[in-house]
C-alpha atoms as a PDB file:
ATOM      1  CA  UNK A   1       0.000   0.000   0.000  1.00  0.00           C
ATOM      2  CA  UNK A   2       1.343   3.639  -1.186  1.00  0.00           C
ATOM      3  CA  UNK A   3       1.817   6.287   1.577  1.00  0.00           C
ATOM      4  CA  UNK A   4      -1.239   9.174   0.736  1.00  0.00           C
ATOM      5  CA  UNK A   5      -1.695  12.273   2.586  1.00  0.00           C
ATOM      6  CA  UNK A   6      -3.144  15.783   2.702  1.00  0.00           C
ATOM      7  CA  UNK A   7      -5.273  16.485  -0.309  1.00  0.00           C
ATOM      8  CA  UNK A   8      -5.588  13.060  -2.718  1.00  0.00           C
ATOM      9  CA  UNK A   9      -6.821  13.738  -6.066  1.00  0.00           C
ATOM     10  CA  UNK A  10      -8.467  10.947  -8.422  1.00  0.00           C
ATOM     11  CA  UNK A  11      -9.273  10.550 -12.054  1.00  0.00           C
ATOM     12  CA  UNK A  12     -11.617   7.615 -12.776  1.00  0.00           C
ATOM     13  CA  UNK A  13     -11.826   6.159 -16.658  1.00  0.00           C
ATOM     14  CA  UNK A  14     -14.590   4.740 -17.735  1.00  0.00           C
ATOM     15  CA  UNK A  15     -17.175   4.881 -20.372  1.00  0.00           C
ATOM     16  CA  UNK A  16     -20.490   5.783 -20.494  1.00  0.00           C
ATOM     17  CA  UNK A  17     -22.582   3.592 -18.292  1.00  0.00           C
ATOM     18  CA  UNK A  18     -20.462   1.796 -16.581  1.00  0.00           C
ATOM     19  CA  UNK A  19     -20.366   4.104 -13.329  1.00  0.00           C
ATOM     20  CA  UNK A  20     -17.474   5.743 -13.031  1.00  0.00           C
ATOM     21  CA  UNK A  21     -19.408   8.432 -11.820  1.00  0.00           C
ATOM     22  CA  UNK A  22     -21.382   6.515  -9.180  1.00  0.00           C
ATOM     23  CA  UNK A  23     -17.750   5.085  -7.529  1.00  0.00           C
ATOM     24  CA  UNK A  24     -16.532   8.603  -7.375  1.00  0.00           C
ATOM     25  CA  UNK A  25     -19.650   9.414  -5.451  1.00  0.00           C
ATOM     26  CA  UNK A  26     -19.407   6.057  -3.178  1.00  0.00           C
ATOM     27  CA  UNK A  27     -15.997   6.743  -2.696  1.00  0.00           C
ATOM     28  CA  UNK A  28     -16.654  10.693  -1.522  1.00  0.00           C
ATOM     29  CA  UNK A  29     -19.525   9.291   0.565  1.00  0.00           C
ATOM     30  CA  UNK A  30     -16.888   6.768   2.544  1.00  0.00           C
ATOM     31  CA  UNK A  31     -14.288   9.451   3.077  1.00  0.00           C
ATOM     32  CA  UNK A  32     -17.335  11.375   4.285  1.00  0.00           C
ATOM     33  CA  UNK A  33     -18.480   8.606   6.319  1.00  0.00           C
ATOM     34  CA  UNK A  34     -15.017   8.452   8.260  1.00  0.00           C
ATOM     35  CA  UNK A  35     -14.912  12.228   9.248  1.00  0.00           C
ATOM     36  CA  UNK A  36     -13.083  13.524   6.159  1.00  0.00           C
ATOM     37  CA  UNK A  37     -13.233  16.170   3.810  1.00  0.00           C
ATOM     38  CA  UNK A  38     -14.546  14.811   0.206  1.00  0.00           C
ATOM     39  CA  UNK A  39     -15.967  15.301  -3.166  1.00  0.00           C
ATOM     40  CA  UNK A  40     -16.386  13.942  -6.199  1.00  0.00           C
ATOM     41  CA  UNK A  41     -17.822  15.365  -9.903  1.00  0.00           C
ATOM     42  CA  UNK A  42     -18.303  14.033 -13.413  1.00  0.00           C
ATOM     43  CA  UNK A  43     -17.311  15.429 -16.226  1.00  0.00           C
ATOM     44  CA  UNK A  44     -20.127  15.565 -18.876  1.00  0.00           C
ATOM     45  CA  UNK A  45     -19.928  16.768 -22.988  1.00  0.00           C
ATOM     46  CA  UNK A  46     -21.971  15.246 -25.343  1.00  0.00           C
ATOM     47  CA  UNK A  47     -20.919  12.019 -24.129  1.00  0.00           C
ATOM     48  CA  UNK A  48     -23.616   9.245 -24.494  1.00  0.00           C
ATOM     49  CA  UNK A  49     -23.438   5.107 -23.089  1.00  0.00           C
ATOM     50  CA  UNK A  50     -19.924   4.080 -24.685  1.00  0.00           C
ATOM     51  CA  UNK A  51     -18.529   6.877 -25.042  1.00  0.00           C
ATOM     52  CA  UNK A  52     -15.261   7.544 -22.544  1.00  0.00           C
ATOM     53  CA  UNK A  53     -16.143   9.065 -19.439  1.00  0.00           C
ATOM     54  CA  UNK A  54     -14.310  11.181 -16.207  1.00  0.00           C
ATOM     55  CA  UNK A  55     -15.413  11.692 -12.941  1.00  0.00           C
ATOM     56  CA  UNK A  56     -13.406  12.838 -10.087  1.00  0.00           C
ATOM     57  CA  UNK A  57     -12.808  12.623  -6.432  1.00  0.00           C
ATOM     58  CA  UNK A  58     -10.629  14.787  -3.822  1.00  0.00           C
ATOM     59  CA  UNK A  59     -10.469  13.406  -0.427  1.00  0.00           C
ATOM     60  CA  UNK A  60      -8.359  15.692   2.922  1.00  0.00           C
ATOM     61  CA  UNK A  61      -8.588  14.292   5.850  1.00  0.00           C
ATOM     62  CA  UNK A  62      -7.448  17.499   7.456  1.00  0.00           C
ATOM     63  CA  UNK A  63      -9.471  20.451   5.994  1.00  0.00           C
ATOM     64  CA  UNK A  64     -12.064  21.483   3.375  1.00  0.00           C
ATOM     65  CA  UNK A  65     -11.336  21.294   0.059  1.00  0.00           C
ATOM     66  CA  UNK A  66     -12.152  24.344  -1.742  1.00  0.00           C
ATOM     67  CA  UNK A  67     -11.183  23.749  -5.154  1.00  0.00           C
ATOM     68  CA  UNK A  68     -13.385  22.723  -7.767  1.00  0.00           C
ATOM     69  CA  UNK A  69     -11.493  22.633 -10.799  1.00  0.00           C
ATOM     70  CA  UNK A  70     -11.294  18.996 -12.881  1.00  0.00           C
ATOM     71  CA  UNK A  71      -7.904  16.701 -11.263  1.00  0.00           C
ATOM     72  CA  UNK A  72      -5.397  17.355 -14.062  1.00  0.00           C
ATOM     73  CA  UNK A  73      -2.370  15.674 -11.890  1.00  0.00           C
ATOM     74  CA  UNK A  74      -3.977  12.804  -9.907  1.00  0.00           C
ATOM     75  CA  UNK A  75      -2.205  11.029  -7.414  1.00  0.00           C
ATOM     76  CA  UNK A  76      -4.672   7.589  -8.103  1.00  0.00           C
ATOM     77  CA  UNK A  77      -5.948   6.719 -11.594  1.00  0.00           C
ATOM     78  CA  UNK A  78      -8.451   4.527 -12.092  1.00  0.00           C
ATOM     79  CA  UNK A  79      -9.685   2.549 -15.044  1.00  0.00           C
ATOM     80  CA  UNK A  80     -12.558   0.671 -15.183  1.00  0.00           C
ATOM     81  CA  UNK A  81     -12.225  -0.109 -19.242  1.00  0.00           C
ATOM     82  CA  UNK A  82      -8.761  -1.331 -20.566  1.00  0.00           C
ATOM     83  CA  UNK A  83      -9.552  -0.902 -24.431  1.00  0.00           C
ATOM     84  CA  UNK A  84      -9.564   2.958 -22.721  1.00  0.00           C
ATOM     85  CA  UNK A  85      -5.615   2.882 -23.062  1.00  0.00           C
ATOM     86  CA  UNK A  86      -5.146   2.489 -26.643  1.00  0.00           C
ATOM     87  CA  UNK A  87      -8.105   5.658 -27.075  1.00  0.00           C
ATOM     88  CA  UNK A  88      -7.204   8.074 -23.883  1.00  0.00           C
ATOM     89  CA  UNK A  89      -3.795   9.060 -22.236  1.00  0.00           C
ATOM     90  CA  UNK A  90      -4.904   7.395 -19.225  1.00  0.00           C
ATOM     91  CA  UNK A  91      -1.405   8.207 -17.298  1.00  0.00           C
ATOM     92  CA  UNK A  92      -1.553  12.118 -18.348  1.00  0.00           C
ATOM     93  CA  UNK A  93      -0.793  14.414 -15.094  1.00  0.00           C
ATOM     94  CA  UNK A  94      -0.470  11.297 -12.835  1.00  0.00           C
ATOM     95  CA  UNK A  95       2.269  12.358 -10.252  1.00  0.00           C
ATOM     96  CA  UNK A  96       5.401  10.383  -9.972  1.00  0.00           C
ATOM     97  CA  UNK A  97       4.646   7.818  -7.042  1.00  0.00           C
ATOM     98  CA  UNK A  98       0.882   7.617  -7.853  1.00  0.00           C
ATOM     99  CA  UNK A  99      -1.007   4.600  -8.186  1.00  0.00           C
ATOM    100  CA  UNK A 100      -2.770   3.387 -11.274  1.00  0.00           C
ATOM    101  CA  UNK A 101      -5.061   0.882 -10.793  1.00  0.00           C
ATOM    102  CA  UNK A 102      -6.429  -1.044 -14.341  1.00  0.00           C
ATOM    103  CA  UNK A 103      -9.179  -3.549 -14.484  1.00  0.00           C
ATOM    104  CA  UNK A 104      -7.124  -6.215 -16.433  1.00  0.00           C
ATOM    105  CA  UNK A 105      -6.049  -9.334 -16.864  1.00  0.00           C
ATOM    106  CA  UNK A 106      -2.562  -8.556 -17.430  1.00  0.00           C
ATOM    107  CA  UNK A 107      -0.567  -8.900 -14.111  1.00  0.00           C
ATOM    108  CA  UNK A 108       1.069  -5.561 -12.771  1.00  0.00           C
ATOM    109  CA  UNK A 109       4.363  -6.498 -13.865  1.00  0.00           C
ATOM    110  CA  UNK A 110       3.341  -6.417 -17.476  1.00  0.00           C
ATOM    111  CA  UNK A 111       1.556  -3.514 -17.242  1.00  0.00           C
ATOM    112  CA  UNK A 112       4.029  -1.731 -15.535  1.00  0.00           C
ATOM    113  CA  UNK A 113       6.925  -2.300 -17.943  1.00  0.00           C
ATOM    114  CA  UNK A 114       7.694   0.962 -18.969  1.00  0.00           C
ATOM    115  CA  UNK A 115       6.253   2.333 -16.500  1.00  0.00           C
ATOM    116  CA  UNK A 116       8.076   2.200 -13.508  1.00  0.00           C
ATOM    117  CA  UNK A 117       7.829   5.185 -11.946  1.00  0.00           C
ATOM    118  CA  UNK A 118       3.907   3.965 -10.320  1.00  0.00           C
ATOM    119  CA  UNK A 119       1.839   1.302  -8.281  1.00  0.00           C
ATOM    120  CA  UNK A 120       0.403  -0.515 -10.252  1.00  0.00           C
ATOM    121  CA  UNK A 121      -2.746  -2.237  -9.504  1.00  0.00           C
ATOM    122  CA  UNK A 122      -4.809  -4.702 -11.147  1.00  0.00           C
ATOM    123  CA  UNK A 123      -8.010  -6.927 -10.835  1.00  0.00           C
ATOM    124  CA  UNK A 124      -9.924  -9.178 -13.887  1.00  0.00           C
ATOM    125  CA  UNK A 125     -12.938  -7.045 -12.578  1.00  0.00           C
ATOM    126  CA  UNK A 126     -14.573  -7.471 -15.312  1.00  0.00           C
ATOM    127  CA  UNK A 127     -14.718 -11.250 -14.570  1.00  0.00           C
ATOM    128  CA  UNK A 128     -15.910 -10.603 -11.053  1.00  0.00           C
ATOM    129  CA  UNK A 129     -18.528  -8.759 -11.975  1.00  0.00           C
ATOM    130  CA  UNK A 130     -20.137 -10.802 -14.173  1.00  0.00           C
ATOM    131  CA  UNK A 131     -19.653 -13.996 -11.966  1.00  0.00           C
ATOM    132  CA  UNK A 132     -21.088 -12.157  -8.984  1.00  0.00           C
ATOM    133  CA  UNK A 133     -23.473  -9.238 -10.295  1.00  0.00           C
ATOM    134  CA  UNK A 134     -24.168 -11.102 -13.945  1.00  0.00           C
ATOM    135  CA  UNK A 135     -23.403  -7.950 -16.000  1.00  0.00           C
ATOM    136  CA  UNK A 136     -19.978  -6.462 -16.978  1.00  0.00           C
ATOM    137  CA  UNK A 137     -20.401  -3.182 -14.922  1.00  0.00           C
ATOM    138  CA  UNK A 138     -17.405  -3.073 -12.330  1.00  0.00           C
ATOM    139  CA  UNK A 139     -17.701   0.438 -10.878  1.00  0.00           C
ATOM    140  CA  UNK A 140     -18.460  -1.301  -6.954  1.00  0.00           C
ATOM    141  CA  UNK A 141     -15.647  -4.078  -8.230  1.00  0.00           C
ATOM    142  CA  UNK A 142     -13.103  -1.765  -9.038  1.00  0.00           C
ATOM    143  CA  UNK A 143     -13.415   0.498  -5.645  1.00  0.00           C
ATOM    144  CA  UNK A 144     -12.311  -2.782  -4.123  1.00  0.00           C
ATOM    145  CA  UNK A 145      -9.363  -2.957  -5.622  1.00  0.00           C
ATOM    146  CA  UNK A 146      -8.832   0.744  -4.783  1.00  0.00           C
ATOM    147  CA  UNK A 147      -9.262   0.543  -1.565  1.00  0.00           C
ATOM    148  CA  UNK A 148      -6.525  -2.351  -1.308  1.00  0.00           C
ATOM    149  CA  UNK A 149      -4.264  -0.185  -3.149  1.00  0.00           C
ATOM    150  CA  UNK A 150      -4.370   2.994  -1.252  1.00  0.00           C
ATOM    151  CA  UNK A 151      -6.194   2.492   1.810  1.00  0.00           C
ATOM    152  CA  UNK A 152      -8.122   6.006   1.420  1.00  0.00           C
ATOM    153  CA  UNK A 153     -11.027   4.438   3.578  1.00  0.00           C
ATOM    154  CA  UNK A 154     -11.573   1.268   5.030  1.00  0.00           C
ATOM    155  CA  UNK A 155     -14.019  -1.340   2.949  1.00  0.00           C
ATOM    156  CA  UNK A 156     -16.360  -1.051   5.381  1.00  0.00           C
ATOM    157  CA  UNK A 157     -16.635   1.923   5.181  1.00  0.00           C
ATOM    158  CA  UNK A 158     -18.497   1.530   2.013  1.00  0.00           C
ATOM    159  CA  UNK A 159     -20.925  -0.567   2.770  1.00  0.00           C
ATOM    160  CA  UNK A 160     -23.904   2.252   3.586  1.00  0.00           C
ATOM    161  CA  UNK A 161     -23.142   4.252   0.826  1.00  0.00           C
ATOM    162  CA  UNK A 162     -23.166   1.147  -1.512  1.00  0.00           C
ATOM    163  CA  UNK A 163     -26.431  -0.577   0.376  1.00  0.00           C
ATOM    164  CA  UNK A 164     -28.556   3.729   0.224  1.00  0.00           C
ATOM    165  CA  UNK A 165     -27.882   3.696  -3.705  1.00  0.00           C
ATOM    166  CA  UNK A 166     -28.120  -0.231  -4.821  1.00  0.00           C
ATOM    167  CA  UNK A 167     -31.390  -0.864  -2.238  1.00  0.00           C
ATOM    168  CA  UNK A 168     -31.828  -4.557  -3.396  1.00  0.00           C
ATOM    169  CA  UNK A 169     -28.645  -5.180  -4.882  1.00  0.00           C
ATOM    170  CA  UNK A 170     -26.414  -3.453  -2.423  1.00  0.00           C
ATOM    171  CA  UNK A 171     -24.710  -7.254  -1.138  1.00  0.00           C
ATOM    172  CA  UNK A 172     -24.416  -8.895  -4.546  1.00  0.00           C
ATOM    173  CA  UNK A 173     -22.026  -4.912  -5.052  1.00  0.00           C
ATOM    174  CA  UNK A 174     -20.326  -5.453  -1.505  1.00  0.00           C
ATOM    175  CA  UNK A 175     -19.182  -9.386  -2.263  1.00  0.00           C
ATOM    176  CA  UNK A 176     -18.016  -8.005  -5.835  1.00  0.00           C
ATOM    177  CA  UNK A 177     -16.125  -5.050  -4.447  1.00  0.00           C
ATOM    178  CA  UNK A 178     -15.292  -7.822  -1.367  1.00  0.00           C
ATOM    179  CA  UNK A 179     -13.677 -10.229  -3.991  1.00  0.00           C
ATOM    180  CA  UNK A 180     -11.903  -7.412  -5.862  1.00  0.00           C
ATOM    181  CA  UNK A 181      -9.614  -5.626  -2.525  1.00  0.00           C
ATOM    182  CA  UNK A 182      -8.690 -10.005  -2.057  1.00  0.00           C
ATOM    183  CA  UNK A 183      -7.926 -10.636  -5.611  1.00  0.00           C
ATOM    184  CA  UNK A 184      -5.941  -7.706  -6.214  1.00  0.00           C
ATOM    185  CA  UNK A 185      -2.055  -7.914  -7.428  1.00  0.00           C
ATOM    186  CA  UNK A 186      -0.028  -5.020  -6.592  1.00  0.00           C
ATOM    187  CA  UNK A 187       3.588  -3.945  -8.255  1.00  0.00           C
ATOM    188  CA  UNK A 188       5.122  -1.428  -6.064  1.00  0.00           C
ATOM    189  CA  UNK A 189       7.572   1.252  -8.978  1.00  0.00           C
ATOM    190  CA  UNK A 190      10.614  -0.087  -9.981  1.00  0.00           C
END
């Protein structure tokens, strides 16, 4: 797990649909939930379902967060659709000693060649989700895996948040995002 402190800014990929901007808002709600300062946005065009997708989160545990601006150099990236990184500079702004966290197949070590100077995390959450929720959808999934990676909040943490906006689905989402923090490989940089 990467050392984060003071003011952690985080870009979430994903494409239209698939909730990107939902986990920014679970994730927010969590920080929230533990006494710190949060907030996450989306950012909409004339995107529609497909098309790629940002949302952002800031979490402080120390003070408000005043700034409202879109994260241009994120300390966590987070992709929730791999085709995404032959279509969208995923890694664009992310400081040196950030985390980037892929939904992949591909083990950390072959995603990280070449790019060494990152954690690199990585879950097949695409798998999980459809094993556990039966759709391909792994926003809950993939905050899992972020979670294991940075330890922003605790899992638990995110259980309300995910059982207020899911009602009837809310468990099926915890075991996915459950299965996701265990399953996840981690390459610290080289």
């Amino acid at each position: 797990m990467i050392e984060l402190s003071g003011l952690i800014e985080i870009r979430w990929h994903g494409r239209g649909g698939q909730g990107a901007v939902t986990s920014a808002e679970l994730l927010a709600k969590a920080a929230i939930s533990e006494g710190k300062y949060a907030h996450a946005f989306p950012s909409f065009g004339p995107e529609r379902r497909g098309a790629p997708v940002l949302a952002f989160v800031r979490i402080d545990s120390n003070k408000p967060i005043r700034i409202r601006a879109e994260v241009s150099e994120p300390d966590v990236v987070v992709v929730l659709d791999p085709r995404l990184i032959k279509i969208v500079n995923i890694t664009s702004g992310l400081k040196e000693g950030g985390v980037l966290i892929i939904n992949t197949r591909k083990s950390p070590q072959d995603v990280q060649s070449g790019l060494g100077k990152w954690m690199v995390a990585t879950v097949d959450a695409t798998s999980i989700a459809e094993e556990v929720l039966g759709v391909p959808i792994t926003n809950t999934t993939m905050i899992g895996v972020l979670v294991r990676a940075t330890g922003l909040v605790k899992l638990k943490s995110l259980f309300e948040p995910v059982r207020q906006r899911f009602g009837r689905l809310a468990e099926r989402n915890i075991e996915a995002m459950k299965r996701a923090y265990e399953e996840t490989q981690i390459k610290e940089p080289a």
